[in-house]
Protein backbone atom coordinates (compact mmCIF):
# COMPACT_ATOMS: atom_id res chain seq x y z
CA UNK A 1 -27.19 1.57 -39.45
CA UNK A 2 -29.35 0.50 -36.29
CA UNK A 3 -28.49 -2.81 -34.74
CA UNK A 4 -30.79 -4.15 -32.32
CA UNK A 5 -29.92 -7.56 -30.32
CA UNK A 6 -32.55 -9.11 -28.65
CA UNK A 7 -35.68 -6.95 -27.22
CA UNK A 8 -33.99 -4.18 -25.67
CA UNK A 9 -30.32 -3.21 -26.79
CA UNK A 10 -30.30 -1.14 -29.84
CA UNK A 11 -27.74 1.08 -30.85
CA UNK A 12 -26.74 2.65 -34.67
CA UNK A 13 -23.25 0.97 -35.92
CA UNK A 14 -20.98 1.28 -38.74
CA UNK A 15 -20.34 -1.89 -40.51
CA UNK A 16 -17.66 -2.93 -43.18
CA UNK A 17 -19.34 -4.98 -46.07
CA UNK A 18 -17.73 -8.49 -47.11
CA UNK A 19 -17.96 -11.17 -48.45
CA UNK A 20 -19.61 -13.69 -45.97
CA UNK A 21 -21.75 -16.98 -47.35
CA UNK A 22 -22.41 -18.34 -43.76
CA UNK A 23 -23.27 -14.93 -41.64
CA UNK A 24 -25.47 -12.10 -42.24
CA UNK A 25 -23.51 -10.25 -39.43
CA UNK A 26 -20.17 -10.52 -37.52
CA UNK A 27 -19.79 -9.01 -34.11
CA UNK A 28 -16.03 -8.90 -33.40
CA UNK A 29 -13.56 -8.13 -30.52
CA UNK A 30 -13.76 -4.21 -30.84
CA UNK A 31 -17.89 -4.88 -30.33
CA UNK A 32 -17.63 -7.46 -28.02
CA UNK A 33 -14.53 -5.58 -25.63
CA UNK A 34 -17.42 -2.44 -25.66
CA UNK A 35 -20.36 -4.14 -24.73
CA UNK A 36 -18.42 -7.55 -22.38
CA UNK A 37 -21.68 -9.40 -22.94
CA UNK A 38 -22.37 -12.43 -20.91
CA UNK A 39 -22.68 -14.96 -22.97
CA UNK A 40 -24.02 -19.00 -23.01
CA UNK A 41 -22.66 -21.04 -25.37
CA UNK A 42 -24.69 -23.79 -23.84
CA UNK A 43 -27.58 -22.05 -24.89
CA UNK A 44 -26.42 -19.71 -27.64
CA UNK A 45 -27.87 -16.20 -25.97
CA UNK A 46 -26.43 -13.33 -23.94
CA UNK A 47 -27.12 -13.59 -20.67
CA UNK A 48 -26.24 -10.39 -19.47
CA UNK A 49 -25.48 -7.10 -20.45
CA UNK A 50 -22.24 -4.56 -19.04
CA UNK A 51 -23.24 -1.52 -17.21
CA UNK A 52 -21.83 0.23 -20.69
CA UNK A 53 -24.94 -1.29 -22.00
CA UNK A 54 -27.06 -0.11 -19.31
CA UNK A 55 -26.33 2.74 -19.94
CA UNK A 56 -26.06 3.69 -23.82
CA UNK A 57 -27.79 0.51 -25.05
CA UNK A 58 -30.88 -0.62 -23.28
CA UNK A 59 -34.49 1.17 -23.27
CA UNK A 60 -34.21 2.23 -19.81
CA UNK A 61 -38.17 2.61 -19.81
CA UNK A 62 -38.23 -1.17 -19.97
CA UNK A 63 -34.96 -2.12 -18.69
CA UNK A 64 -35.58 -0.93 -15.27
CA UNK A 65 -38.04 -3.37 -14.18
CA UNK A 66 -37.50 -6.14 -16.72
CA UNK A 67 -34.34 -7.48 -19.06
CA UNK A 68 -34.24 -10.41 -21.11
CA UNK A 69 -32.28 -11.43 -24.23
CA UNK A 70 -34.16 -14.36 -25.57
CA UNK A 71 -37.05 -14.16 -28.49
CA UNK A 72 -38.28 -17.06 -26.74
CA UNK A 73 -39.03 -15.68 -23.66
CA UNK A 74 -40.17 -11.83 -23.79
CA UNK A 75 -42.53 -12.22 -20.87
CA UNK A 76 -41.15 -11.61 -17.13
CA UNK A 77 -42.19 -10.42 -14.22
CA UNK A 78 -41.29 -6.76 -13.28
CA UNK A 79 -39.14 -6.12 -10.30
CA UNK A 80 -40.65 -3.42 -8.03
CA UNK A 81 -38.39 -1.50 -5.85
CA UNK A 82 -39.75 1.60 -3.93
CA UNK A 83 -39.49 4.50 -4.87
CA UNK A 84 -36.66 5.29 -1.51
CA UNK A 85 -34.75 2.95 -2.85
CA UNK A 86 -34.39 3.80 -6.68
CA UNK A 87 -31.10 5.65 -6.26
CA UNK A 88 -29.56 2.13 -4.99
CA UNK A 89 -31.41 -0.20 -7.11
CA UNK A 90 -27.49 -1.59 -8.36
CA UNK A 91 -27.46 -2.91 -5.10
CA UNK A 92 -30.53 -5.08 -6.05
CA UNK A 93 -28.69 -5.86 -9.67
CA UNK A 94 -28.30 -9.51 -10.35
CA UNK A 95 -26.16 -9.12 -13.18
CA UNK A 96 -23.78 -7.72 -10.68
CA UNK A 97 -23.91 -10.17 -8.39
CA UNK A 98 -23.37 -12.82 -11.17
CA UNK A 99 -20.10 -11.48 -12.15
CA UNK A 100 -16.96 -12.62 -11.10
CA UNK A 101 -15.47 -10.81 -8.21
CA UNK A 102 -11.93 -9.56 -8.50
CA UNK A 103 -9.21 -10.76 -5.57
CA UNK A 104 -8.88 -9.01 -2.30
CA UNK A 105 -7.03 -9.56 0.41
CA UNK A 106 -9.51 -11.27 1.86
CA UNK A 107 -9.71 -13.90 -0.62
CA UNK A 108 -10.80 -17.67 0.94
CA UNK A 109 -7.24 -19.35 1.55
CA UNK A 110 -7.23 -23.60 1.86
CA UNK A 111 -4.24 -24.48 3.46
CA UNK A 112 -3.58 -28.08 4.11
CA UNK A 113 -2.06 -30.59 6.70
CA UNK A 114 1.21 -31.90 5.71
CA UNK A 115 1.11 -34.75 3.12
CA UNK A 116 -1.88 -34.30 2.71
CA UNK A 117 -4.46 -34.42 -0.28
CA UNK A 118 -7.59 -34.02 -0.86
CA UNK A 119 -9.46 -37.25 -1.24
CA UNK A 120 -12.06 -38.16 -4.76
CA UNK A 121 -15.65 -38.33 -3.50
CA UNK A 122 -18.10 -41.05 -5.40
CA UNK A 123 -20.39 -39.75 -8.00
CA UNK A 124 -23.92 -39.76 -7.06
CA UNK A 125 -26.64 -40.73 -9.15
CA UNK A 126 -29.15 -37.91 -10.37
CA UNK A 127 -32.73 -37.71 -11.11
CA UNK A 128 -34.89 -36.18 -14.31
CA UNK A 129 -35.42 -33.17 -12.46
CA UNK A 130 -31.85 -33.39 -10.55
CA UNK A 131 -29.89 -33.76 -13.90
CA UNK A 132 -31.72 -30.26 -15.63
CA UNK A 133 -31.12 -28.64 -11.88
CA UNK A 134 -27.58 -29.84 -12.05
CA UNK A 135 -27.34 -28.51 -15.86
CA UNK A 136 -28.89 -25.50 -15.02
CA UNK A 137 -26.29 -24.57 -12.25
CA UNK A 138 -23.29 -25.74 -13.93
CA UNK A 139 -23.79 -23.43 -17.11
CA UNK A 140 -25.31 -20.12 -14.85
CA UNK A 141 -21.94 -20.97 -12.89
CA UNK A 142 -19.64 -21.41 -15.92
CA UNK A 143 -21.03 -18.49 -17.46
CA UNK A 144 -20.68 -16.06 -14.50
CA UNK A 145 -17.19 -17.55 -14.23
CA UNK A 146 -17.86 -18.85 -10.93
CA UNK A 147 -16.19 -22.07 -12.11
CA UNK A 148 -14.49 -23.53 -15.19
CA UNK A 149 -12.96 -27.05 -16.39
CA UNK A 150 -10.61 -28.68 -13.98
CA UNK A 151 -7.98 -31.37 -14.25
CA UNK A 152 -7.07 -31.52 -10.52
CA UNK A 153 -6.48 -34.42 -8.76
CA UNK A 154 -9.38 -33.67 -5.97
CA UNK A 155 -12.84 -34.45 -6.61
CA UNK A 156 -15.83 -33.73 -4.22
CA UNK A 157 -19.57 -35.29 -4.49
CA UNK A 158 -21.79 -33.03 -6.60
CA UNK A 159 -25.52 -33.72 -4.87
CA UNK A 160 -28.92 -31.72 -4.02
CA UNK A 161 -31.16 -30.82 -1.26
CA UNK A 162 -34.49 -30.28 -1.57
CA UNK A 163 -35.62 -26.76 0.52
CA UNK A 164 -38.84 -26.30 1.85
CA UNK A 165 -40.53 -24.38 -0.63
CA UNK A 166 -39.29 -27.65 -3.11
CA UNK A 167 -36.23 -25.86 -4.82
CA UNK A 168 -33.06 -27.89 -5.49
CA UNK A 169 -30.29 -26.33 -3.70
CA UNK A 170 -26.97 -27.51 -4.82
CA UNK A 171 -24.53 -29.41 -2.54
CA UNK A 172 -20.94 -30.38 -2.55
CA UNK A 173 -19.45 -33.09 -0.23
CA UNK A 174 -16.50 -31.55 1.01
CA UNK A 175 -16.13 -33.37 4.05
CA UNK A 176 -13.09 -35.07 2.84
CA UNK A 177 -11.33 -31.99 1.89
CA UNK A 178 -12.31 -29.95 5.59
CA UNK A 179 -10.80 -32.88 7.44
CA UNK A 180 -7.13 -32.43 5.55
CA UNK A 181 -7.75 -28.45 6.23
CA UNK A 182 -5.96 -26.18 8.34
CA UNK A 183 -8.88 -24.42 10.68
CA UNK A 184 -8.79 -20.54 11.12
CA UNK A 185 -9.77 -20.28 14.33
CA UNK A 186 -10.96 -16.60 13.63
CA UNK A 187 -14.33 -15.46 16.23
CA UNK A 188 -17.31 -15.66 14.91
CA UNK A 189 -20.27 -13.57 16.03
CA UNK A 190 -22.22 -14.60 19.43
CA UNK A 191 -25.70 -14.85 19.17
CA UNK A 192 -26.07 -13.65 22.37
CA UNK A 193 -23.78 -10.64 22.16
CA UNK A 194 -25.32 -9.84 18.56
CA UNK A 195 -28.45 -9.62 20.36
CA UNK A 196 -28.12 -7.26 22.92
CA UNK A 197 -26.86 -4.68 20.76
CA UNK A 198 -30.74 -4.40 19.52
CA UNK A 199 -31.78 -3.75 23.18
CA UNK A 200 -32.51 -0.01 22.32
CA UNK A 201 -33.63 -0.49 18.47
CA UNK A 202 -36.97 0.41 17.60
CA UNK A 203 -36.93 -0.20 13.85
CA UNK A 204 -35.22 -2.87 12.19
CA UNK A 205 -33.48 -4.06 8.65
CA UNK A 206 -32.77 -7.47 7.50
CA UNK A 207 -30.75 -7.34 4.51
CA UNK A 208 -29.91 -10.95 2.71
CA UNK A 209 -27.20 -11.06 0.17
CA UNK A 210 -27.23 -12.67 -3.10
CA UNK A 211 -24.86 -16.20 -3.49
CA UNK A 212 -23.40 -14.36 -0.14
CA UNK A 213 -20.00 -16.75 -0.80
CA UNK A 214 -19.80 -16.43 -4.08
CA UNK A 215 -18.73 -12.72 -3.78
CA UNK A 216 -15.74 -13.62 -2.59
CA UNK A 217 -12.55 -15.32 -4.50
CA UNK A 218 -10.44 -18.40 -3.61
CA UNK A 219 -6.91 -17.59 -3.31
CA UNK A 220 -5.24 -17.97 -6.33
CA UNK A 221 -3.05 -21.29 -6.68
CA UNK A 222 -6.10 -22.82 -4.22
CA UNK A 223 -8.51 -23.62 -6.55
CA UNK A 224 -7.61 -26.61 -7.97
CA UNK A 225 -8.39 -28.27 -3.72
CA UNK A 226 -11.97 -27.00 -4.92
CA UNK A 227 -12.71 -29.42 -7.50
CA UNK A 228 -16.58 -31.09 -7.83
CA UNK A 229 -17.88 -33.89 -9.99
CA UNK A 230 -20.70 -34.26 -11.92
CA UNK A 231 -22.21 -36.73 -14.35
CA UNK A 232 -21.36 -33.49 -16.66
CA UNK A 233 -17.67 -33.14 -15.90
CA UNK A 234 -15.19 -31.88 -13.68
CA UNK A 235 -15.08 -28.12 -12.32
CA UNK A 236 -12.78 -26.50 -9.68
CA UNK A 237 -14.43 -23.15 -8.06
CA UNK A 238 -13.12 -19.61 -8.75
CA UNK A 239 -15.25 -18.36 -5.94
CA UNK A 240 -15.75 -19.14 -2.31
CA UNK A 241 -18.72 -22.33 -2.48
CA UNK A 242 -20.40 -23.69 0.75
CA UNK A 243 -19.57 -26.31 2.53
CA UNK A 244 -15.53 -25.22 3.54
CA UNK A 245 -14.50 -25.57 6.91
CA UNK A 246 -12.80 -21.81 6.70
CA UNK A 247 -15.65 -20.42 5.01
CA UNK A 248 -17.50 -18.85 7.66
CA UNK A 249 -14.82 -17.20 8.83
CA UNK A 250 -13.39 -15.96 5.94
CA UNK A 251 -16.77 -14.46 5.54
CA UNK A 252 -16.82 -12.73 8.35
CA UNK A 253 -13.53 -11.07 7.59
CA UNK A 254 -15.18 -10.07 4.70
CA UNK A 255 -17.98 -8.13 6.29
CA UNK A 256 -15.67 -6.39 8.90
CA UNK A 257 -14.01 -4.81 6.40
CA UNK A 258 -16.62 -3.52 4.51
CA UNK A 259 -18.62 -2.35 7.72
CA UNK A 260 -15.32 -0.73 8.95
CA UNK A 261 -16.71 2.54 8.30
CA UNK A 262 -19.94 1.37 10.23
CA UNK A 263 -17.82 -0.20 13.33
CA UNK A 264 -19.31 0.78 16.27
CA UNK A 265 -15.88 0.96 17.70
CA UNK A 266 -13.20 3.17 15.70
CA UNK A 267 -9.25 4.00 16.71
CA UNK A 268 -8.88 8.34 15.85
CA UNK A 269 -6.40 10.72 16.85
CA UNK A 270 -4.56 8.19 19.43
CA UNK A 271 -8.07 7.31 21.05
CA UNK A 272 -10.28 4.31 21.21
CA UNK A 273 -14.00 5.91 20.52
CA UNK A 274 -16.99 4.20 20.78
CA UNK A 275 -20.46 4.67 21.60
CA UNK A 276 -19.61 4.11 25.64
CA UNK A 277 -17.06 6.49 25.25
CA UNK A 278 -13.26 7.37 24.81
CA UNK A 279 -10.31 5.24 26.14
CA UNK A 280 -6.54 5.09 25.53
CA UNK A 281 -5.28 3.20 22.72
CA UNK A 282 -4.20 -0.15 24.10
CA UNK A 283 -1.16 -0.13 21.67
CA UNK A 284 0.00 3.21 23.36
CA UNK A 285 -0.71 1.27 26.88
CA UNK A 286 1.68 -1.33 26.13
CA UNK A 287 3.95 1.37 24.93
CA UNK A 288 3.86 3.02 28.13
CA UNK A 289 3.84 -0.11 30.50
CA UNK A 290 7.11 -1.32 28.59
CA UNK A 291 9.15 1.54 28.73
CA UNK A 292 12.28 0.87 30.20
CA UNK A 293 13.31 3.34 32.90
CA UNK A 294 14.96 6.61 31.77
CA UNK A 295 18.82 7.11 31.51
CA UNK A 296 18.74 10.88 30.50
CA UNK A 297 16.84 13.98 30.78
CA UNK A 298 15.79 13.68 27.02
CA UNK A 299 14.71 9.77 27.89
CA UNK A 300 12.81 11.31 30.54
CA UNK A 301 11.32 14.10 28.87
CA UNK A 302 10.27 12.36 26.00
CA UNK A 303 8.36 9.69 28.22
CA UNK A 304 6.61 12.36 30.11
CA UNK A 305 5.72 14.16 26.99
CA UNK A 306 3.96 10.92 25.70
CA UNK A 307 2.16 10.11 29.26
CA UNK A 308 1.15 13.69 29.28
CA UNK A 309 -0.95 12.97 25.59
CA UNK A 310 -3.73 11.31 27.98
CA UNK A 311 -3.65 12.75 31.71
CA UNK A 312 -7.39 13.06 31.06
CA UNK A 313 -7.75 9.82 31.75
CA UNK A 314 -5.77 9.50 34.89
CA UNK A 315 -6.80 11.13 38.16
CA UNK A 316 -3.94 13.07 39.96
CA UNK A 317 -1.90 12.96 37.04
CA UNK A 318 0.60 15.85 38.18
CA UNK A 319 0.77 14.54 41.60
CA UNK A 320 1.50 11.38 40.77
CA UNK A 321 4.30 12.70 38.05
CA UNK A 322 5.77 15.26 40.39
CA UNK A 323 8.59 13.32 41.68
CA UNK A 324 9.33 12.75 37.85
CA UNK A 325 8.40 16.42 36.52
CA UNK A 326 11.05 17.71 39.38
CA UNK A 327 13.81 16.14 38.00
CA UNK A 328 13.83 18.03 35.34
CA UNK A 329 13.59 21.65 37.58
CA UNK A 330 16.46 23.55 36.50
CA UNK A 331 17.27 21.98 33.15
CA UNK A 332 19.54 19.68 34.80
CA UNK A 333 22.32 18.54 31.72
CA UNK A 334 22.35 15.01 33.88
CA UNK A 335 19.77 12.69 35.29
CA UNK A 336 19.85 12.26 38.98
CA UNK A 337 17.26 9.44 39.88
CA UNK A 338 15.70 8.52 42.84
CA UNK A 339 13.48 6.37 44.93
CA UNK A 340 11.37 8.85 44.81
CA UNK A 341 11.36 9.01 40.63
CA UNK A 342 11.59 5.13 41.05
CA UNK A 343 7.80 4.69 42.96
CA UNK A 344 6.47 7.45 40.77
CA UNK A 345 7.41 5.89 37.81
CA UNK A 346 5.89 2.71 38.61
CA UNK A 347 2.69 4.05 39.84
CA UNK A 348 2.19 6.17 36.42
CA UNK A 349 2.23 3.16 34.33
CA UNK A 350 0.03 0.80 36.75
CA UNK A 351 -2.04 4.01 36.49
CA UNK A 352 -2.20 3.26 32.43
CA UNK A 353 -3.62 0.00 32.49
CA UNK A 354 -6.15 0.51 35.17
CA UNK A 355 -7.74 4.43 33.41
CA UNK A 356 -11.78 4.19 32.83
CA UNK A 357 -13.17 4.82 29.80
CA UNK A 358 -14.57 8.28 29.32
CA UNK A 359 -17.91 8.84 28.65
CA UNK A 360 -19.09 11.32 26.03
CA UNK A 361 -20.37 14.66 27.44
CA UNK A 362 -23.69 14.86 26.68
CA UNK A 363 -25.13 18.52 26.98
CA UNK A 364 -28.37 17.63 28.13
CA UNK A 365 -27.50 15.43 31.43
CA UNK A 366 -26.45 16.90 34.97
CA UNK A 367 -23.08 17.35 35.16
CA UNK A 368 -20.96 16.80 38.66
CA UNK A 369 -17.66 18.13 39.55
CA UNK A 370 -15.73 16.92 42.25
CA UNK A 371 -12.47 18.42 43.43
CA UNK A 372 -9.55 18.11 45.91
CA UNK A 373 -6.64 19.54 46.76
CA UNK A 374 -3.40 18.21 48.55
CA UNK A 375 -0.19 20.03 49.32
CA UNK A 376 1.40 19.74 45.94
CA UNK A 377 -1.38 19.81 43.72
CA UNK A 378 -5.03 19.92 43.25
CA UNK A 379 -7.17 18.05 41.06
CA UNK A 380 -10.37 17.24 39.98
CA UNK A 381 -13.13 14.80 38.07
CA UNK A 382 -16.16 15.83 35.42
CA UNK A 383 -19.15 13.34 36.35
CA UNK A 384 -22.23 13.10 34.80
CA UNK A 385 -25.28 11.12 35.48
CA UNK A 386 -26.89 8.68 33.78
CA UNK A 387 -29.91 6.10 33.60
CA UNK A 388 -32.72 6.27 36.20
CA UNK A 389 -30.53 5.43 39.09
CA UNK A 390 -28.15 8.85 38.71
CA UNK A 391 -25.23 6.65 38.82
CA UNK A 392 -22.24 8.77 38.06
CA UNK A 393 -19.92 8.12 35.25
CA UNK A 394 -16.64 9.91 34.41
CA UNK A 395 -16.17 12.59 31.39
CA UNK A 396 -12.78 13.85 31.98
CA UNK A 397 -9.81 14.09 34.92
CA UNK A 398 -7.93 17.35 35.80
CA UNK A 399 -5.13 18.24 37.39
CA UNK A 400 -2.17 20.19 38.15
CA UNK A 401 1.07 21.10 40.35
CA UNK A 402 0.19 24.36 42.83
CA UNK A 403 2.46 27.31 42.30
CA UNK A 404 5.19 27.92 45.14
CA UNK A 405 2.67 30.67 46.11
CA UNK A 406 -0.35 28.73 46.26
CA UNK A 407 1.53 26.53 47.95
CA UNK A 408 1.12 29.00 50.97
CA UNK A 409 -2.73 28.31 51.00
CA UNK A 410 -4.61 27.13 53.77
CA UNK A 411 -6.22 24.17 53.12
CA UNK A 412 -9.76 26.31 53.24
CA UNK A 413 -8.46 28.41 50.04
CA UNK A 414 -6.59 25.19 48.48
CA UNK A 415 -10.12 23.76 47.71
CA UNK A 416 -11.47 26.74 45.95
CA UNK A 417 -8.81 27.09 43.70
CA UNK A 418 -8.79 23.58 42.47
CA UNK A 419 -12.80 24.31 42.29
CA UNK A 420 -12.22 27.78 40.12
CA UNK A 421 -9.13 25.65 37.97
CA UNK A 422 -11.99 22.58 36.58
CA UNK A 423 -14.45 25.43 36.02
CA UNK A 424 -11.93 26.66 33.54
CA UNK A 425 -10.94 23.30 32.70
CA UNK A 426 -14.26 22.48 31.37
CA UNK A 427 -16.18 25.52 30.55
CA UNK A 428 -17.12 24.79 27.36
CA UNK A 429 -19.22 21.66 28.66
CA UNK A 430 -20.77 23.27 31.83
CA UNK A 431 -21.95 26.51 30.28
CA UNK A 432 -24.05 24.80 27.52
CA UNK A 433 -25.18 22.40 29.60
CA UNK A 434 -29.21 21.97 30.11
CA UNK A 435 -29.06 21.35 33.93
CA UNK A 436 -26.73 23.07 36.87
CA UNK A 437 -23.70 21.35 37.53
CA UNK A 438 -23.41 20.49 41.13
């Protein structure tokens, strides 16, 4: 037969027939596990709906701008979302940002001093309009699951503060339990920083989340440190309320991670990229600066190997390896160091923690090479130009050990070849390139 509940969800059920003086109808577990309604018991009505219901249940033709599950009440105002923005109106969903969040690894830890406790806060006295604010709150947060009953020892002052447009916004006094609190001294955001990144923005978004704390858990075993009271009762938080000390920070944990695929600033493929450009991973920096000096020719080879990954970064790379690279002339089956290999050594990793970062080539700005040569080696730097004042920036470093024929070069022919090597180095960048490289 067709059930309908309220205005909107109807759906055709099979019922058993019983005897039952007192009820008309009886909605079990199998009906409620299907549907996980939202239910006050306060005031005897569903709240909210699953998105099973959304779904299969509810007259979408209505249910898009308007829901509500009380005869009382059928009128509400519709919720108008443009037409953009219709594939992600979830986003907008209240119902989902009413429901209790699961845990995450970045759920809202209170750690405390030694001996220490949280201390009971006074009760404070409530108005008419206070007390049905107060009742209002406490049943939207018990029935989201956003709190529930608590026995705990702790007890912080339940009060309200009136906003500017004359809404009651709930308060809790938790100044007793942020000064027994172990601080996270995590960074928060500067202002000033924050705002320079918009220098070059010509269209903005400001996007406001709903109960912004709230969709994020206390650690489990912490709630109890969360405890309020009311002239209703006492409640411990499930979710992360305002007023903690850590709270901030926790919450901006929270947004890192989900913007992580948004960072402006990403570690791929052993690089550092960002929007200034490409750098060495500083964890394979300290790698290199802490290697201990080689014993063998396998130590030795496997260190070059690794500083080899990123000689684009460092100018005169094989020059400044050379004394290093020779050692191993001849597949020697023994190491035989030297001062030589000693200085080198020491110069490749200084030459680690002081490489630029490389900018991205960009196709449609002048590109510069500059080259030199030496009697062991030539090598060479990509430049490009930027900004109004041409100021040169680096792309990429070349380099490379001359031949024991090219050795024989004059000095007029050395400087050719290392200008005919970059060329070939980086022809893929200067022959699609918008401009003449110079």
């Amino acid at each position: 037969m067709q059930l309908q509940v309220g205005l909107f969800h109807q759906e055709t059920i099979t019922f058993y027939v019983i005897d039952s003086p007192r009820h008309e109808i009886i909605l079990g577990y199998p009906w409620l596990s299907v549907h996980d309604p939202v239910i006050s018991w306060h005031h005897g009505e569903i709240t909210h709906w699953s998105q099973f219901c959304f779904s299969y249940c509810l007259d979408n033709t209505i249910i898009k701008s308007c829901l509500t599950t009380s005869v009382e009440s059928p009128e509400c105002k519709p919720v108008t979302i443009p037409s953009c923005y219709q594939e992600l109106q979830e986003v907008f969903s209240k119902t989902k940002a009413t429901q209790l969040p699961p845990h995450r690894p970045w759920d809202c830890a209170i750690d405390l001093l030694p001996n220490a406790m949280p201390p009971r806060s006074k009760m404070y006295p409530f108005s008419r309009p206070e007390t049905q604010a107060m009742e209002d709150y406490i049943e939207e947060a018990l029935s989201s699951g956003f709190i529930h009953p608590s026995t705990s020892p702790a007890a912080a002052g339940f009060f309200f503060m009136e906003k500017k447009d004359g809404v009651l916004r709930p308060c809790i006094d938790y100044r007793g339990l942020n000064n027994v609190t172990v601080k996270f001294r995590y960074p928060l955001p500067l202002v000033p920083a924050a705002l320079e990144q918009l220098r070059e923005a010509k269209i903005y978004t400001k996007l406001d989340l709903r109960s912004a704390y709230n969709l994020i858990r206390i650690k489990e075993g912490d709630e109890w440190k969360t405890a309020l009271v009311t002239t209703r009762g006492h409640y411990e938080y499930r979710v992360m309320p305002y007023g903690l000390a850590n709270a901030p920070a926790v919450f901006v944990i929270h947004q890192r991670d989900l913007q992580r695929p948004l960072e402006q600033r990403t570690s791929f493929l052993g690089y550092n990229v960002s929007y200034q450009g490409v750098e060495m991973d500083n964890s394979k920096i300290t790698a290199v600066t802490e290697w201990p000096r080689p014993t063998t020719v396998k130590e030795l080879q496997r260190f070059l190997g690794f500083a080899n990954f990123y000689r684009r970064f460092i100018r005169n790379y094989s020059i400044t390896a050379a004394p290093l690279t020779s050692l191993l002339k001849g597949k020697p089956s023994r190491l035989k160091w030297t001062e030589n290999a000693t200085q080198a050594f020491t110069n490749l990793k200084n030459s680690f923690t002081t490489a630029p970062i490389l900018k991205h080539p960009d196709p449609n700005l002048p590109f510069v090479v500059e080259v030199d040569a030496s009697d062991s080696g030539i090598d060479a730097v990509l430049y490009q130009r930027h900004g109004q004042s041409g100021k040169l920036f680096p792309c990429a470093y070349f380099s490379r050990k001359l031949t024991d024929a090219e050795r024989n070069y004059d000095v007029g022919n050395k400087e050719p070849l290392a200008m005919k090597a970059s060329i070939e180095e980086w022809r893929n960048w200067l022959e699609g390139s918008t401009h003449p490289f110079q």
